[in-house]
N, C-alpha and C. Protein backbone atom coordinates (compact mmCIF):
# COMPACT_ATOMS: atom_id res chain seq x y z
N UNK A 1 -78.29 134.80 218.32
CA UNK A 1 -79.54 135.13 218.94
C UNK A 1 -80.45 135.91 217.99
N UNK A 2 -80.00 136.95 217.04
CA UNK A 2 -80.53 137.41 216.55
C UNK A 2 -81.29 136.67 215.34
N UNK A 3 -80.41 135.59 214.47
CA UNK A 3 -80.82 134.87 213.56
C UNK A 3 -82.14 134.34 214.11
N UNK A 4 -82.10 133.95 215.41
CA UNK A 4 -83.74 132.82 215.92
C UNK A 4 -84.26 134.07 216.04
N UNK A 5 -84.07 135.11 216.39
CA UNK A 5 -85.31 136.39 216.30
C UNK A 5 -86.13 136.29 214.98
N UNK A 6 -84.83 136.69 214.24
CA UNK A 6 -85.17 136.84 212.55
C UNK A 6 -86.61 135.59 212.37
N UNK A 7 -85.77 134.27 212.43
CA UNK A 7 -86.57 133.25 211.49
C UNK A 7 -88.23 133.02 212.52
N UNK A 8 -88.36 133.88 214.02
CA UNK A 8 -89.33 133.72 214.24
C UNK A 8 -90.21 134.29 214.02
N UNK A 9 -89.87 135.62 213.55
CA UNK A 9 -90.32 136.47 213.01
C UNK A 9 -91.03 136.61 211.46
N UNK A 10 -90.18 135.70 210.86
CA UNK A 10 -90.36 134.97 209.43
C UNK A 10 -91.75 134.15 209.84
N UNK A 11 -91.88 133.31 210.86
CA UNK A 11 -92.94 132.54 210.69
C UNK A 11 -94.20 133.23 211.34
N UNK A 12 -94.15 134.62 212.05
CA UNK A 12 -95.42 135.17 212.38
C UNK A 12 -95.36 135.92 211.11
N UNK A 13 -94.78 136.48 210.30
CA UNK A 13 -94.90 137.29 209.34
C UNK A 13 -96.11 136.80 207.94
N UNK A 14 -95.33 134.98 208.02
CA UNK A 14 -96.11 134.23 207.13
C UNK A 14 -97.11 133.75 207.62
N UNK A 15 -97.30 134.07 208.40
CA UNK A 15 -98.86 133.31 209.08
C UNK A 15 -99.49 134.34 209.03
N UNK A 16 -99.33 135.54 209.31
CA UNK A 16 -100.35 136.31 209.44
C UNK A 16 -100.93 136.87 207.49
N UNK A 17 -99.51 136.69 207.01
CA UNK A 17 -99.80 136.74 205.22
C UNK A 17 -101.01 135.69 204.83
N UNK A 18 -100.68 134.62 205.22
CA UNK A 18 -101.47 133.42 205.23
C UNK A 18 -103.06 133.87 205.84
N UNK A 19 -103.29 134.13 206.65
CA UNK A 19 -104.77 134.62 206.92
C UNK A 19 -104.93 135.61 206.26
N UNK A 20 -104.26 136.77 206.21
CA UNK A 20 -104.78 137.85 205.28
C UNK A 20 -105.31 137.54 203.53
N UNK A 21 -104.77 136.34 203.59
CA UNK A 21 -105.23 136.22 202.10
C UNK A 21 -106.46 135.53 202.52
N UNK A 22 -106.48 134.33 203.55
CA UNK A 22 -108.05 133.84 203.78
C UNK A 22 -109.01 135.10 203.49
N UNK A 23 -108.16 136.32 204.00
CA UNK A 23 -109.35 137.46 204.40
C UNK A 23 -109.43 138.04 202.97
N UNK A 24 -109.13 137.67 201.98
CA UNK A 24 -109.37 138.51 200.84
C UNK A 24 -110.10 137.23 199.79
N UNK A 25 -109.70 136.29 199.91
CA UNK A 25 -110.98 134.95 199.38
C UNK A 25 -112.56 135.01 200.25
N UNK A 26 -112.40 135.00 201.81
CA UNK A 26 -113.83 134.73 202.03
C UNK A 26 -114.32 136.42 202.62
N UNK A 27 -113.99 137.36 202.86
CA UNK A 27 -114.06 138.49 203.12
C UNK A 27 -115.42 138.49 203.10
N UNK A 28 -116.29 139.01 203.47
CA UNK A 28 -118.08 139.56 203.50
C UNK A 28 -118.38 140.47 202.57
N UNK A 29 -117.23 141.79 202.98
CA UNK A 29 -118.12 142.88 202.18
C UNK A 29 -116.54 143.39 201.62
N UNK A 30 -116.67 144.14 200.24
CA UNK A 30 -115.92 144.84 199.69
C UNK A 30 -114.48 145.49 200.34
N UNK A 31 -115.27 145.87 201.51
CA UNK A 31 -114.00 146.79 202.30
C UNK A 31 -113.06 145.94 202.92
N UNK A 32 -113.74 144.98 203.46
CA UNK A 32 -112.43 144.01 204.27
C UNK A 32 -111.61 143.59 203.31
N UNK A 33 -112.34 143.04 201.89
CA UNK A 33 -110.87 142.85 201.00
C UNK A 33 -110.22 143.90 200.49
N UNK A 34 -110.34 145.14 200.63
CA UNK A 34 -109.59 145.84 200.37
C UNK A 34 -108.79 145.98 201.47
N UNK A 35 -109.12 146.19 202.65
CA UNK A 35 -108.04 146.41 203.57
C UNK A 35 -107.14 145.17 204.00
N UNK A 36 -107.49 143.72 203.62
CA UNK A 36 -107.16 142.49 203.45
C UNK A 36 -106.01 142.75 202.06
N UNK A 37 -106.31 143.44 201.39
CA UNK A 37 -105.03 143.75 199.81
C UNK A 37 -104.36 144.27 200.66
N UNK A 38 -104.45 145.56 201.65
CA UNK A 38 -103.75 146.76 202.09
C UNK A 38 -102.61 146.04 203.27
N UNK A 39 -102.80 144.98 204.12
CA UNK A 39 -102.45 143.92 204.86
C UNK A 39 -101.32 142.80 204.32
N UNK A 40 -102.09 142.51 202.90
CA UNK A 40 -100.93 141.63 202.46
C UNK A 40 -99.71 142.64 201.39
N UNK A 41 -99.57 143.89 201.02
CA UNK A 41 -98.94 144.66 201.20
C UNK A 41 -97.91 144.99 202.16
N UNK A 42 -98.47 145.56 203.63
CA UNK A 42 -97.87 145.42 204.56
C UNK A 42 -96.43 144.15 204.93
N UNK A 43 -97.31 143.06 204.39
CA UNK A 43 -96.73 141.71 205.33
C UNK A 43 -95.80 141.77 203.96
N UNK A 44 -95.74 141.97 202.68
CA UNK A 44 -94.80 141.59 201.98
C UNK A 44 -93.75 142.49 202.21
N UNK A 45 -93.84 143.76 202.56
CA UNK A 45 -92.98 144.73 202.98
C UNK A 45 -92.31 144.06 204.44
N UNK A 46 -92.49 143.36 205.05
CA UNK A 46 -92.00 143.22 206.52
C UNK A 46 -91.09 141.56 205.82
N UNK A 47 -91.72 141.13 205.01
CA UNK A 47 -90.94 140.00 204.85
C UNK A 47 -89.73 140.66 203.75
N UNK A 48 -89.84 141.94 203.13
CA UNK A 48 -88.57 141.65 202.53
C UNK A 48 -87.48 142.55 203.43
N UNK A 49 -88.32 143.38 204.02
CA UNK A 49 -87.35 143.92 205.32
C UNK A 49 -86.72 142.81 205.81
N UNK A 50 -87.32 142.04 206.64
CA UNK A 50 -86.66 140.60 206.97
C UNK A 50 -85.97 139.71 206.23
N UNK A 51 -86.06 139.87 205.02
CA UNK A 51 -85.05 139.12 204.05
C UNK A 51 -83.65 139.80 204.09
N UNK A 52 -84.03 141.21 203.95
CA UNK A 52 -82.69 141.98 203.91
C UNK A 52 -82.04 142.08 205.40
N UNK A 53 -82.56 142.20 206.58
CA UNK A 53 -81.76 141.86 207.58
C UNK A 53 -81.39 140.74 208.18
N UNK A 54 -81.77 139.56 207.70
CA UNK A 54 -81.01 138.08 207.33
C UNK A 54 -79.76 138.41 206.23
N UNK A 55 -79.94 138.87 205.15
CA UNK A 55 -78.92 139.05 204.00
C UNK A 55 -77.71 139.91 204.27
N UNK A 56 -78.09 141.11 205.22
CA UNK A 56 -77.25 142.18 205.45
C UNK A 56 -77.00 142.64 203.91
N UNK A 57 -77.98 143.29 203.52
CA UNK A 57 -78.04 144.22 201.92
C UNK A 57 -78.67 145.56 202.08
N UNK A 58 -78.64 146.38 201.52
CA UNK A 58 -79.36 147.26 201.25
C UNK A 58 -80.23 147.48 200.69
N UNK A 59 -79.82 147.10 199.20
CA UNK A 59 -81.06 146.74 198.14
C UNK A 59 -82.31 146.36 198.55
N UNK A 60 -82.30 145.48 200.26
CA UNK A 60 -83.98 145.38 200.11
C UNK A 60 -84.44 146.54 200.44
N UNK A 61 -84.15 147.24 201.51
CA UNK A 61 -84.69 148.55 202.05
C UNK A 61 -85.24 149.05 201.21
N UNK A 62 -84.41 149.30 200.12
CA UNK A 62 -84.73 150.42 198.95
C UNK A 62 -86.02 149.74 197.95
N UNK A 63 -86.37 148.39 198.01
CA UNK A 63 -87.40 147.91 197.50
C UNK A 63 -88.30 147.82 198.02
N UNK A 64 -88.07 147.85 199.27
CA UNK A 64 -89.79 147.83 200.79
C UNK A 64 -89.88 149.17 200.25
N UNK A 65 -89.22 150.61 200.41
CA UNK A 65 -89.49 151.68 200.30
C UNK A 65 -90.72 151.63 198.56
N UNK A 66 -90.40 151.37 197.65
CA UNK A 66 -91.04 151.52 196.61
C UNK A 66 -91.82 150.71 196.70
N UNK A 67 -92.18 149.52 197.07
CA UNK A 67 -93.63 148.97 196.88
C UNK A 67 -94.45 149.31 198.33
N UNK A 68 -93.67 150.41 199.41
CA UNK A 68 -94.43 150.51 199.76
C UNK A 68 -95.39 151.94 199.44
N UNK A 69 -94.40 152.66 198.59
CA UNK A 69 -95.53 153.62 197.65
C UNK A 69 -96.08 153.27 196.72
N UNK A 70 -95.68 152.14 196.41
CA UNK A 70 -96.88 151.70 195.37
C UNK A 70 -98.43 151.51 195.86
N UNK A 71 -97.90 150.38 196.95
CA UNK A 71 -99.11 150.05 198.00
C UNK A 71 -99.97 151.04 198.20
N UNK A 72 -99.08 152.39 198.74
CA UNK A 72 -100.51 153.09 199.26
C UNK A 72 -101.11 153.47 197.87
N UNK A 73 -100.27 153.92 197.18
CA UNK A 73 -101.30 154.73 196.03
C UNK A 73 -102.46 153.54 195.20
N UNK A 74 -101.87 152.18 195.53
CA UNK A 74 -102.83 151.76 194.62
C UNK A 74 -103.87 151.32 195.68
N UNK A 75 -103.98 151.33 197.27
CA UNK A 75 -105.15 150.96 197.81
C UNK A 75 -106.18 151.69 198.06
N UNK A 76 -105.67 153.68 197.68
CA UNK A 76 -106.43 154.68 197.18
C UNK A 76 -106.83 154.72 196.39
N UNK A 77 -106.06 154.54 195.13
CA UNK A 77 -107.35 154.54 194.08
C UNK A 77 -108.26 152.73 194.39
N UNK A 78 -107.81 151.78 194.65
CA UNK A 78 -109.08 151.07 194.80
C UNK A 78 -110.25 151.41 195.73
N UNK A 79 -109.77 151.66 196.62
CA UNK A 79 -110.77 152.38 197.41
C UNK A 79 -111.77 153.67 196.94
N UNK A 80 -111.27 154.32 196.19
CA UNK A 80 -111.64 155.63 195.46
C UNK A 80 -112.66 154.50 194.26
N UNK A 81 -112.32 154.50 194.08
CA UNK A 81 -112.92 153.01 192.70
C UNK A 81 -114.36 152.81 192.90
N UNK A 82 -114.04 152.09 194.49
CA UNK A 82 -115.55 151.45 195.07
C UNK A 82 -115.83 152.20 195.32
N UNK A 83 -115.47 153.41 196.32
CA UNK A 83 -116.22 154.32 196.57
C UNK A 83 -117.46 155.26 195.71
N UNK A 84 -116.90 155.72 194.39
CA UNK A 84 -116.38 156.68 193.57
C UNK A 84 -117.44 156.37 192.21
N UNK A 85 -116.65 154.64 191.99
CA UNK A 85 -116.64 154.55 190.70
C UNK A 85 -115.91 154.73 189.45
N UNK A 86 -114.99 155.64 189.94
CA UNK A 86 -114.12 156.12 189.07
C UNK A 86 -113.04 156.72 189.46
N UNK A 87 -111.79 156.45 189.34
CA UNK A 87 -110.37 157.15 190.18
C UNK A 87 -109.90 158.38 189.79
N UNK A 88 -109.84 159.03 188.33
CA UNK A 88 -109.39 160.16 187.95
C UNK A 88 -111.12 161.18 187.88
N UNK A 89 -110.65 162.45 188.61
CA UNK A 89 -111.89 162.73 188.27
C UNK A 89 -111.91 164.30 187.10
């Protein structure tokens, strides 16, 4: 039961990855693709969570954990960027 959880979960995970990138090709203004980067972040973190509880590993945990500090710090300084102009001040 749990496996059909998993793989349905797999296919809202990739669908919603799948629009978030629409949202970072046709996006309007600056900010939606940034928060459209900040989104497909998210969704790659939930798909490798979901890889690793299909796999029964650990190792993924410990890799969602680091890209998901990567994620934030780098959607601050992009954001800081546009904002700013410049990230270190």
């Amino acid at each position: 039961m749990i496996s059909i959880a998993i793989n349905i979960a797999f296919i809202a995970v990739t669908l919603s990855q799948l629009l978030a990138m629409v949202r970072v090709v046709m996006g309007p203004t600056t900010g939606d693709r940034i928060l459209a980067l900040d989104t497909l972040v998210i969704n790659a973190i939930a798909l490798i969570i979901l890889l690793g509880m299909r796999a029964g590993s650990q190792i993924y945990f410990e890799s969602a954990m680091i890209i998901a500090m990567l994620g934030f710090v780098s959607t601050v300084a992009i954001a800081r960027f546009v904002l700013r102009g410049d990230i270190i001040e």
